[in-house]
N, C-alpha and C. Protein backbone atom coordinates (compact mmCIF):
# COMPACT_ATOMS: atom_id res chain seq x y z
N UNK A 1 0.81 -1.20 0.00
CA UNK A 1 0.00 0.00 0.00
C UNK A 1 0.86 1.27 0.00
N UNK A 2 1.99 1.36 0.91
CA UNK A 2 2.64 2.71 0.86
C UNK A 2 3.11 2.70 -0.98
N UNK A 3 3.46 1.59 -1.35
CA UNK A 3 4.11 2.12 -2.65
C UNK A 3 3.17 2.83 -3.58
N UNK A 4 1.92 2.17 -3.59
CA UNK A 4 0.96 2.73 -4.33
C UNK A 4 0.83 4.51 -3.93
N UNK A 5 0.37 4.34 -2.89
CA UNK A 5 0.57 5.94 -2.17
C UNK A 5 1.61 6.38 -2.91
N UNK A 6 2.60 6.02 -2.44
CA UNK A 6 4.18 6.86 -3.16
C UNK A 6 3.99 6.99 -4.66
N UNK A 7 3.14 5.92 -5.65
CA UNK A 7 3.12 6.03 -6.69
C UNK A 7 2.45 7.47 -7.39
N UNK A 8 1.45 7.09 -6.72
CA UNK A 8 0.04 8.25 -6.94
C UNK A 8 0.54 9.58 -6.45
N UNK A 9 1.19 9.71 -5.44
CA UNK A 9 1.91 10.65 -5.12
C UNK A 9 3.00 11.60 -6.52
N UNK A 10 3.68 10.79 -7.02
CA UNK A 10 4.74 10.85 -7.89
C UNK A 10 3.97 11.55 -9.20
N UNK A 11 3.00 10.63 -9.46
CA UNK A 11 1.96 10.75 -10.50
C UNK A 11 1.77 11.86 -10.57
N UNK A 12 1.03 12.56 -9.28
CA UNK A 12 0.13 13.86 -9.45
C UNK A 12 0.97 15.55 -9.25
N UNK A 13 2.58 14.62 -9.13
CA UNK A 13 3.69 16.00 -8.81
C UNK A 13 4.10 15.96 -10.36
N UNK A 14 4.29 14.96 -11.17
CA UNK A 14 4.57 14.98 -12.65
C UNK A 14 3.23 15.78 -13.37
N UNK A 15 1.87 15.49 -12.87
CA UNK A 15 0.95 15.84 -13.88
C UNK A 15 0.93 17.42 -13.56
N UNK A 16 1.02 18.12 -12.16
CA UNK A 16 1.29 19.22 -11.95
C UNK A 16 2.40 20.29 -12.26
N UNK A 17 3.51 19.35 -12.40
CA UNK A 17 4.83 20.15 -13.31
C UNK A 17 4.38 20.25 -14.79
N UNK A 18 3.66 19.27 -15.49
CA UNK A 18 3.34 19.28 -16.95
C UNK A 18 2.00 20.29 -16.98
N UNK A 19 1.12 20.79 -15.98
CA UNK A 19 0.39 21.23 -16.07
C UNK A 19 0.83 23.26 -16.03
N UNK A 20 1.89 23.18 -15.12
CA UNK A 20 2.66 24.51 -15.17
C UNK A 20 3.21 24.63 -16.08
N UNK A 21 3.98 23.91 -16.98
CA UNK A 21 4.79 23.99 -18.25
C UNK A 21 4.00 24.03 -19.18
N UNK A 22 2.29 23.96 -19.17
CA UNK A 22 1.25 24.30 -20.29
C UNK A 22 1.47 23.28 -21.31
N UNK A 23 2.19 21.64 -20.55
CA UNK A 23 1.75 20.99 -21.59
C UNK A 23 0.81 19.82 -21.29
N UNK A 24 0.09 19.52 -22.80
CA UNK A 24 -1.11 18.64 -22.48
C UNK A 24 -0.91 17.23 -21.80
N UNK A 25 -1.80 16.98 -21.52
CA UNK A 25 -1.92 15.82 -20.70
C UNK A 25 -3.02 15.24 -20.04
N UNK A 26 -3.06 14.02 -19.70
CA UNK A 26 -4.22 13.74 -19.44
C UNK A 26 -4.97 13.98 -18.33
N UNK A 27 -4.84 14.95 -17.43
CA UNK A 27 -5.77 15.96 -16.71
C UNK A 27 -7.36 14.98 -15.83
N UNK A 28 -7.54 15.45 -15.03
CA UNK A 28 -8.74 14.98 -14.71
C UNK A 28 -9.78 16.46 -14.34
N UNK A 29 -10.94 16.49 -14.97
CA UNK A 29 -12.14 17.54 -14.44
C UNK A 29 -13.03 17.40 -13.08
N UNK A 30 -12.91 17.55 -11.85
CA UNK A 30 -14.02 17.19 -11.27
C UNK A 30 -14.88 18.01 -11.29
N UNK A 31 -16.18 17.36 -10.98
CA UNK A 31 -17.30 18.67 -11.25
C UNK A 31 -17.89 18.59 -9.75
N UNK A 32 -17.88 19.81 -9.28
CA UNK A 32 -18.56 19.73 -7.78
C UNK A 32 -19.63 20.84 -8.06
N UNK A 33 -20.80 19.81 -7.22
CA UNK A 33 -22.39 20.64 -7.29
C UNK A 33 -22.30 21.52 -6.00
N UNK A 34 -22.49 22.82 -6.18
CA UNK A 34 -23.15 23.27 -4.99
C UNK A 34 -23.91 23.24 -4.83
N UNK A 35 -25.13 23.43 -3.65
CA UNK A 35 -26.45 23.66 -3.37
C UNK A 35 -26.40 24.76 -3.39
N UNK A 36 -27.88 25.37 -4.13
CA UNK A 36 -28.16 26.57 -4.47
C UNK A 36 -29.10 27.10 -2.86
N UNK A 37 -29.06 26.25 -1.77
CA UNK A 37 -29.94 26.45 -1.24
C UNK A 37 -29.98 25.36 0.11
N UNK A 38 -29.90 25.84 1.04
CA UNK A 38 -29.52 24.86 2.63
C UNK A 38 -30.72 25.21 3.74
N UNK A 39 -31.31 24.24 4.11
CA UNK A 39 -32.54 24.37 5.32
C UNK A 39 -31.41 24.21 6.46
N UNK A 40 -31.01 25.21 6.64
CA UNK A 40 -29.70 25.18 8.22
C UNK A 40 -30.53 24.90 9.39
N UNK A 41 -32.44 25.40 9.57
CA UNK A 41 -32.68 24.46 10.55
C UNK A 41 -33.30 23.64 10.95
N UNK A 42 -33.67 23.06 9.44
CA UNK A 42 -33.39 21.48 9.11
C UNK A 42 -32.33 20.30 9.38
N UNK A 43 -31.18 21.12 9.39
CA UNK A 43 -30.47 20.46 9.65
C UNK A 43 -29.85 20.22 11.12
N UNK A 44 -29.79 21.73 11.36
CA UNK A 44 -29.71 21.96 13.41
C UNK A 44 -30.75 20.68 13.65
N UNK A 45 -31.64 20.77 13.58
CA UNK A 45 -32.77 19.59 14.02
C UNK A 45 -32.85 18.21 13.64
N UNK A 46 -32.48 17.65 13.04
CA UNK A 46 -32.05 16.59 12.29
C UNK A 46 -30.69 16.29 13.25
N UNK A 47 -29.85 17.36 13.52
CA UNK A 47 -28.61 16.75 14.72
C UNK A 47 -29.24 17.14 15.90
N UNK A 48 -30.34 17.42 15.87
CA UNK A 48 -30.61 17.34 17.56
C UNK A 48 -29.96 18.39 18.51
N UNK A 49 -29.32 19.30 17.87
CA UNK A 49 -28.80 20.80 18.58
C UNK A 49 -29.31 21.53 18.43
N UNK A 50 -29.48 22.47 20.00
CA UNK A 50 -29.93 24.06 20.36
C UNK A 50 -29.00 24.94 19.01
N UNK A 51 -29.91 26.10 18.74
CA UNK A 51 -29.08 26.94 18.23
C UNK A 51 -27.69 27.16 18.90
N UNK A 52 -27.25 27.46 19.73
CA UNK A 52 -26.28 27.68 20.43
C UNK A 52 -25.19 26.58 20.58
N UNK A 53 -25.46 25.56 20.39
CA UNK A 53 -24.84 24.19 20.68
C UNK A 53 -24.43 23.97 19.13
N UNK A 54 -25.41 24.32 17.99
CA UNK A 54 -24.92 24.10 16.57
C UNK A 54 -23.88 25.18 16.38
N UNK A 55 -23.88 26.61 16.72
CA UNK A 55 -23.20 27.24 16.38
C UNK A 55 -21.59 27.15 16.96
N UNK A 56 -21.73 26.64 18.50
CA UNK A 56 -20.37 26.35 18.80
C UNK A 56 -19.62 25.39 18.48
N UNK A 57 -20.99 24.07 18.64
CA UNK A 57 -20.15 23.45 17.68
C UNK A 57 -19.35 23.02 15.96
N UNK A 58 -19.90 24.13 15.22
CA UNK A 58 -19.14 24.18 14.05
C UNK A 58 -18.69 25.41 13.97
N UNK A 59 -18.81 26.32 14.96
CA UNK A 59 -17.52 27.56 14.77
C UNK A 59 -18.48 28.39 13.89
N UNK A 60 -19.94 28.93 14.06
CA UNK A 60 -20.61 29.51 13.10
C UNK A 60 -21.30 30.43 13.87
N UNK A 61 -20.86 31.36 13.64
CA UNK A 61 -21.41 33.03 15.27
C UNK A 61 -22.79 32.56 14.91
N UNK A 62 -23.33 32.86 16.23
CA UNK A 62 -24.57 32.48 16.65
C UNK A 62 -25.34 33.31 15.99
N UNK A 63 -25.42 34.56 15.75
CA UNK A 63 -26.19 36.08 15.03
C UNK A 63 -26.22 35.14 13.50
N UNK A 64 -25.43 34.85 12.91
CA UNK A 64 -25.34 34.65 11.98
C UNK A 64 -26.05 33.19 11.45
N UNK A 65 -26.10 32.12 12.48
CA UNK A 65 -26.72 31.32 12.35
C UNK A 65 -28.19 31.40 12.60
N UNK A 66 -28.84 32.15 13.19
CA UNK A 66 -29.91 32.97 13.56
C UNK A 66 -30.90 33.28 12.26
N UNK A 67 -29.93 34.28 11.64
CA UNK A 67 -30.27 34.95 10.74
C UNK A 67 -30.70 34.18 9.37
N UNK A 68 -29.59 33.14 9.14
CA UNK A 68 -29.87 31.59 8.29
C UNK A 68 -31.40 31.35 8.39
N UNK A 69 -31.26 30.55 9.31
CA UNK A 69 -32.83 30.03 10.19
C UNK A 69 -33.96 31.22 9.85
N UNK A 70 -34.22 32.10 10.00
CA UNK A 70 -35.07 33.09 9.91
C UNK A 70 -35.34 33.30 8.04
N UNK A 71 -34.01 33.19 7.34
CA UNK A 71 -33.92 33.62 6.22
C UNK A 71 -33.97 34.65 5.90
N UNK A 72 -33.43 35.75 6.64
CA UNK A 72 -33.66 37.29 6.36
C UNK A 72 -31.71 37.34 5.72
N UNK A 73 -31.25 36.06 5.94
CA UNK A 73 -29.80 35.75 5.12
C UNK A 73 -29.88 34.34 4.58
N UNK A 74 -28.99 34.64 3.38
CA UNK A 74 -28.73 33.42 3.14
C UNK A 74 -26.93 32.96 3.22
N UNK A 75 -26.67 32.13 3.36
CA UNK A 75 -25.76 31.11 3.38
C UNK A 75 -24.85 31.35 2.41
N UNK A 76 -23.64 31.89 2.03
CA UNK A 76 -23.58 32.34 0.36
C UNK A 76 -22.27 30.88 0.22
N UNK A 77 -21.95 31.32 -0.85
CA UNK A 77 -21.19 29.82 -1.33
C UNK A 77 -20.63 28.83 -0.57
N UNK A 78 -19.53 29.53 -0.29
CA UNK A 78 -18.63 29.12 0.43
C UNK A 78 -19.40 28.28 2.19
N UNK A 79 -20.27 29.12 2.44
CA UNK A 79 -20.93 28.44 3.94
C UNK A 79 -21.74 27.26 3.46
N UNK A 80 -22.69 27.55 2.19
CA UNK A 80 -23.92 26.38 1.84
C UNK A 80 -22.48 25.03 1.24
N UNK A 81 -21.20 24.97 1.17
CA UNK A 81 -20.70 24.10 0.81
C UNK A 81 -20.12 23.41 2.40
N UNK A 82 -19.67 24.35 3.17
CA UNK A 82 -19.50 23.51 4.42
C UNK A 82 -21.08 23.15 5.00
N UNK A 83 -21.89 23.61 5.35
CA UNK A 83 -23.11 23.15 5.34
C UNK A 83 -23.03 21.85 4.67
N UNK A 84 -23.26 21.84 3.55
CA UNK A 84 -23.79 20.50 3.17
C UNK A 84 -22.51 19.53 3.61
N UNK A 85 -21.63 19.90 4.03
CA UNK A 85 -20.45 18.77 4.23
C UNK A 85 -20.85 18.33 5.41
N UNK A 86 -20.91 19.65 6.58
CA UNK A 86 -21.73 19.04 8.25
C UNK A 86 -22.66 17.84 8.23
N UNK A 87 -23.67 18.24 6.90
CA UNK A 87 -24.86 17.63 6.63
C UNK A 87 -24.69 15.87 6.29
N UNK A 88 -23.31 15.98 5.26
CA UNK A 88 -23.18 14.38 5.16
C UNK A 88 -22.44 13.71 5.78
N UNK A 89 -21.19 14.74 6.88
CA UNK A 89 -20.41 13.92 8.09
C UNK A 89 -20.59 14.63 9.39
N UNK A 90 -21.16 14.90 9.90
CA UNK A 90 -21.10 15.90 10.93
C UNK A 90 -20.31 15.52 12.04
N UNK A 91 -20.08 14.33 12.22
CA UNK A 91 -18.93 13.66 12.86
C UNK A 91 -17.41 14.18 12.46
N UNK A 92 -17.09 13.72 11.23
CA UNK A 92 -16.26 14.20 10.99
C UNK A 92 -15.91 15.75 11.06
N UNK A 93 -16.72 16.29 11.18
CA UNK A 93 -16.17 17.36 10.90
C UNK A 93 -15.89 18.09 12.26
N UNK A 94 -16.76 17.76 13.42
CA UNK A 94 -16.52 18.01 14.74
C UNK A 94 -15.35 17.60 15.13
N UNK A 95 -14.80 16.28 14.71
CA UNK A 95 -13.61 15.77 14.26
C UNK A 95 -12.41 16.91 14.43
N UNK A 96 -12.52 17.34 13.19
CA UNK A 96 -11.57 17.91 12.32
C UNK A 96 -11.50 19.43 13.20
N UNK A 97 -12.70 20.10 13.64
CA UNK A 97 -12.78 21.07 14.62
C UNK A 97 -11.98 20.94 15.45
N UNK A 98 -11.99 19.26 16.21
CA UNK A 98 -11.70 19.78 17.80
C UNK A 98 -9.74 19.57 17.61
N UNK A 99 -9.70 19.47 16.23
CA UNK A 99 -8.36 19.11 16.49
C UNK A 99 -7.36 20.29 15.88
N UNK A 100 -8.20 21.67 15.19
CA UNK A 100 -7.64 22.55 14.95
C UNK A 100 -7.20 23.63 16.32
């Protein structure tokens, strides 16, 4: 297994030098969907957290999570993409919180 790692590793530092040198190659596209659109307290509820308890626990000011919920804001890119990430690991990502 490490070699493979090391392989794929090797792989994607060659496809990135050929990709700076502007020459072709076989490249990969991913296409990532955003949601145009997040029920934040749909989802607070669905994990079973107080406003206050959702907001501390993903690091999201409480005013602001508030305001979500109410819809007098919306969520703009960048938040409706961690959103939906909470949404499909929320474990993980409390995870990844408590260790920053």
């Amino acid at each position: 297994m490490p070699r493979k790692v090391a392989r794929e590793a090797i792989d994607s530092l060659k496809e990135f030098s050929d990709h700076l040198a502007k020459k072709p190659g076989k490249g990969r596209i991913t296409t990532v969907r955003i949601p145009t659109d997040v029920d934040v307290r749909a989802l607070r509820t669905r994990l079973g957290l107080s406003q206050e308890e959702f907001a501390r626990t993903y690091a999201i000011p409480l005013h602001t999570l508030r305001k979500w919920e109410q819809r007098t804001r919306r969520p703009d890119q960048a938040s409706r993409v961690y959103l939906t990430t909470i949404s499909r690991d929320p474990k993980a990502i409390r995870k990844l919180l408590a260790m920053a």
